[in-house]
Protein backbone atom coordinates (compact mmCIF):
# COMPACT_ATOMS: atom_id res chain seq x y z
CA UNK A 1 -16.87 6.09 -11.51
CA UNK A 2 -17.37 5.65 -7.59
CA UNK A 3 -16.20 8.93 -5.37
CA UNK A 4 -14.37 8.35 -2.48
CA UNK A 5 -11.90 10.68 -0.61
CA UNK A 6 -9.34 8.32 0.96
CA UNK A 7 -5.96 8.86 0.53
CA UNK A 8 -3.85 5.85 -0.81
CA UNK A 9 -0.20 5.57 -1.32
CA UNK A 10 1.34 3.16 -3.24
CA UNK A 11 5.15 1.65 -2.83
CA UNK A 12 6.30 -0.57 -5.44
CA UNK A 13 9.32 -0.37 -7.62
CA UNK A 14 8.12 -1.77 -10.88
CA UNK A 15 6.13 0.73 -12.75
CA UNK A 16 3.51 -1.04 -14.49
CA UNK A 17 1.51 -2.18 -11.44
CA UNK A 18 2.37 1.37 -10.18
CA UNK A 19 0.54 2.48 -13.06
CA UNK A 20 -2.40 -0.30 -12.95
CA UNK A 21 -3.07 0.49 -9.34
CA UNK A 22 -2.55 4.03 -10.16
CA UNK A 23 -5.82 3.89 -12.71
CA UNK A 24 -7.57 1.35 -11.08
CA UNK A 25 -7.80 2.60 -7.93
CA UNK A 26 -8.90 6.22 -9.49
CA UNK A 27 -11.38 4.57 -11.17
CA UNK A 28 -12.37 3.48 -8.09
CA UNK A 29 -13.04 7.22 -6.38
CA UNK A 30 -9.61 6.91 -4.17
CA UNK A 31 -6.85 9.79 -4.33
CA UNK A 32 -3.80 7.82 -5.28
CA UNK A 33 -0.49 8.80 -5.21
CA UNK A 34 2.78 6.39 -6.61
CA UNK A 35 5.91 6.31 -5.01
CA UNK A 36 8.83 3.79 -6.57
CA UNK A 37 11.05 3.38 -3.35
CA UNK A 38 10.38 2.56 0.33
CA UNK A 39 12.29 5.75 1.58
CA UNK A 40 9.94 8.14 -0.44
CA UNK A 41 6.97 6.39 0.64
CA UNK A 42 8.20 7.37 4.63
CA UNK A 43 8.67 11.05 3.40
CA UNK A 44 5.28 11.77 2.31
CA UNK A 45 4.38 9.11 5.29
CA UNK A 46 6.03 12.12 7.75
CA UNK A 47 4.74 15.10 5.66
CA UNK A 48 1.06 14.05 4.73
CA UNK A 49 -2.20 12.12 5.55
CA UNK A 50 -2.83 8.97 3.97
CA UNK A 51 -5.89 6.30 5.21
CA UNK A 52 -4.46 3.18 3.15
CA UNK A 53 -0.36 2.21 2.52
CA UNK A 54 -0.22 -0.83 -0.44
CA UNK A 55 3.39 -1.76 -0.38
CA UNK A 56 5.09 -4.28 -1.97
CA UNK A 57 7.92 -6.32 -0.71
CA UNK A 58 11.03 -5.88 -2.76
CA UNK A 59 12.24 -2.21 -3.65
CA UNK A 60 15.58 -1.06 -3.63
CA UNK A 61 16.92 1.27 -0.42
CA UNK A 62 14.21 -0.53 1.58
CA UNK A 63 11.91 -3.45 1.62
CA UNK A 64 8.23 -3.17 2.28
CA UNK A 65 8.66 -4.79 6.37
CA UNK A 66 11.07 -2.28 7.03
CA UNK A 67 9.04 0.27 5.51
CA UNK A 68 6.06 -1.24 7.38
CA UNK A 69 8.39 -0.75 10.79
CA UNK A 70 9.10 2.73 10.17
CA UNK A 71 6.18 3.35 9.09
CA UNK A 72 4.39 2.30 12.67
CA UNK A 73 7.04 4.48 14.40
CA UNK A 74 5.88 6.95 12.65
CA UNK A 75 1.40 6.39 12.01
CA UNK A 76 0.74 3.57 14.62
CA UNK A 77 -3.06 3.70 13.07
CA UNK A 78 -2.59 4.16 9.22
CA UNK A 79 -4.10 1.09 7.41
CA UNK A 80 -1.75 -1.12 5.36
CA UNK A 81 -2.02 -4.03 3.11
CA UNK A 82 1.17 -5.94 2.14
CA UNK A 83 1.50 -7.52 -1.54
CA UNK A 84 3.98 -9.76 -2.83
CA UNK A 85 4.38 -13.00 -5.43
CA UNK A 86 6.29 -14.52 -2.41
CA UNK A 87 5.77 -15.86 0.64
CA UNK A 88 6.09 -13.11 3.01
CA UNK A 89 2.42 -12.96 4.69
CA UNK A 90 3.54 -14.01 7.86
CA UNK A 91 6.55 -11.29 7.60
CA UNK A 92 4.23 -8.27 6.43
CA UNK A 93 2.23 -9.18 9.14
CA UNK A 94 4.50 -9.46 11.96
CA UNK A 95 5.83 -5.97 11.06
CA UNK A 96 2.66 -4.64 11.40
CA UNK A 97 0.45 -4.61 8.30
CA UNK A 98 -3.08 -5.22 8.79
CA UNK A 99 -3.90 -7.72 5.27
CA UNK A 100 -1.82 -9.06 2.72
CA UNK A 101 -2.42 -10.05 -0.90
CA UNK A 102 -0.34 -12.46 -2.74
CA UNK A 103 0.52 -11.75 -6.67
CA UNK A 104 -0.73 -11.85 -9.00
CA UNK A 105 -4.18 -10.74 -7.61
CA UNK A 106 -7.56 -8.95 -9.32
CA UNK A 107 -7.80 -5.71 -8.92
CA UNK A 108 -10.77 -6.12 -7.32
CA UNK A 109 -9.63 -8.30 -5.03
CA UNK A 110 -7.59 -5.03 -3.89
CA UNK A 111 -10.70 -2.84 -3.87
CA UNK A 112 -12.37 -5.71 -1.15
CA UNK A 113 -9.03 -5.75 0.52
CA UNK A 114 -8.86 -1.73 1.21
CA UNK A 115 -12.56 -1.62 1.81
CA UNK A 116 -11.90 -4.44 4.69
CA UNK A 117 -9.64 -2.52 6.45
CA UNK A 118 -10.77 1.31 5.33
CA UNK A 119 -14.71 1.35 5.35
CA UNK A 120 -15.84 3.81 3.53
């Protein structure tokens, strides 16, 4: 097991890949935290420090570009990677995330993703 001490928060409604990312990610040395809904993802976005936002592109309340949009109101420099099994690159990116990753994806390919725009 790698050590790391970035902060990563997750967004994604669907609970498995909460969980995968959740022990992958660990695995990988990174403090993790899971959040189901776009709307608790901008709490902890106003309350705490996070390096890396994953979010995912359909959640109830909130999709992940508008959480993206609030999100730079709020952190203009806080990394994020959008991920989604459709084709919303070009939206993710428009609303300000850095990368994207299309579903279904390795879990590696995530690690190469964060370390692209987080550098350890």
């Amino acid at each position: 097991m790698e050590t790391n001490n970035k902060r990563i928060l997750v967004a994604d409604d669907d609970i498995l890949v909460r969980k995968l990312l959740d022990t992958f990610l660990t695995f990988c040395g990174y403090n993790v935290e899971c959040v189901s809904t776009g709307k608790e993802a901008v709490t902890l976005i106003e309350t705490d420090s996070y390096d890396v936002l994953i979010t995912d592109y359909m959640m109830p309340e909130m999709n992940g570009i508008e959480l993206i949009k609030k999100v730079r109101d709020i952190k203009k420099s806080l990394a994020i990677i959008g991920m989604s099994a459709s084709e919303e690159e070009k939206g993710f990116l428009a609303a300000g995330a850095n990368l994207f990753i299309a579903k279904p994806f390795s879990p590696y390919a995530l690690k190469n993703t964060i370390e692209k725009i987080c550098p350890t």
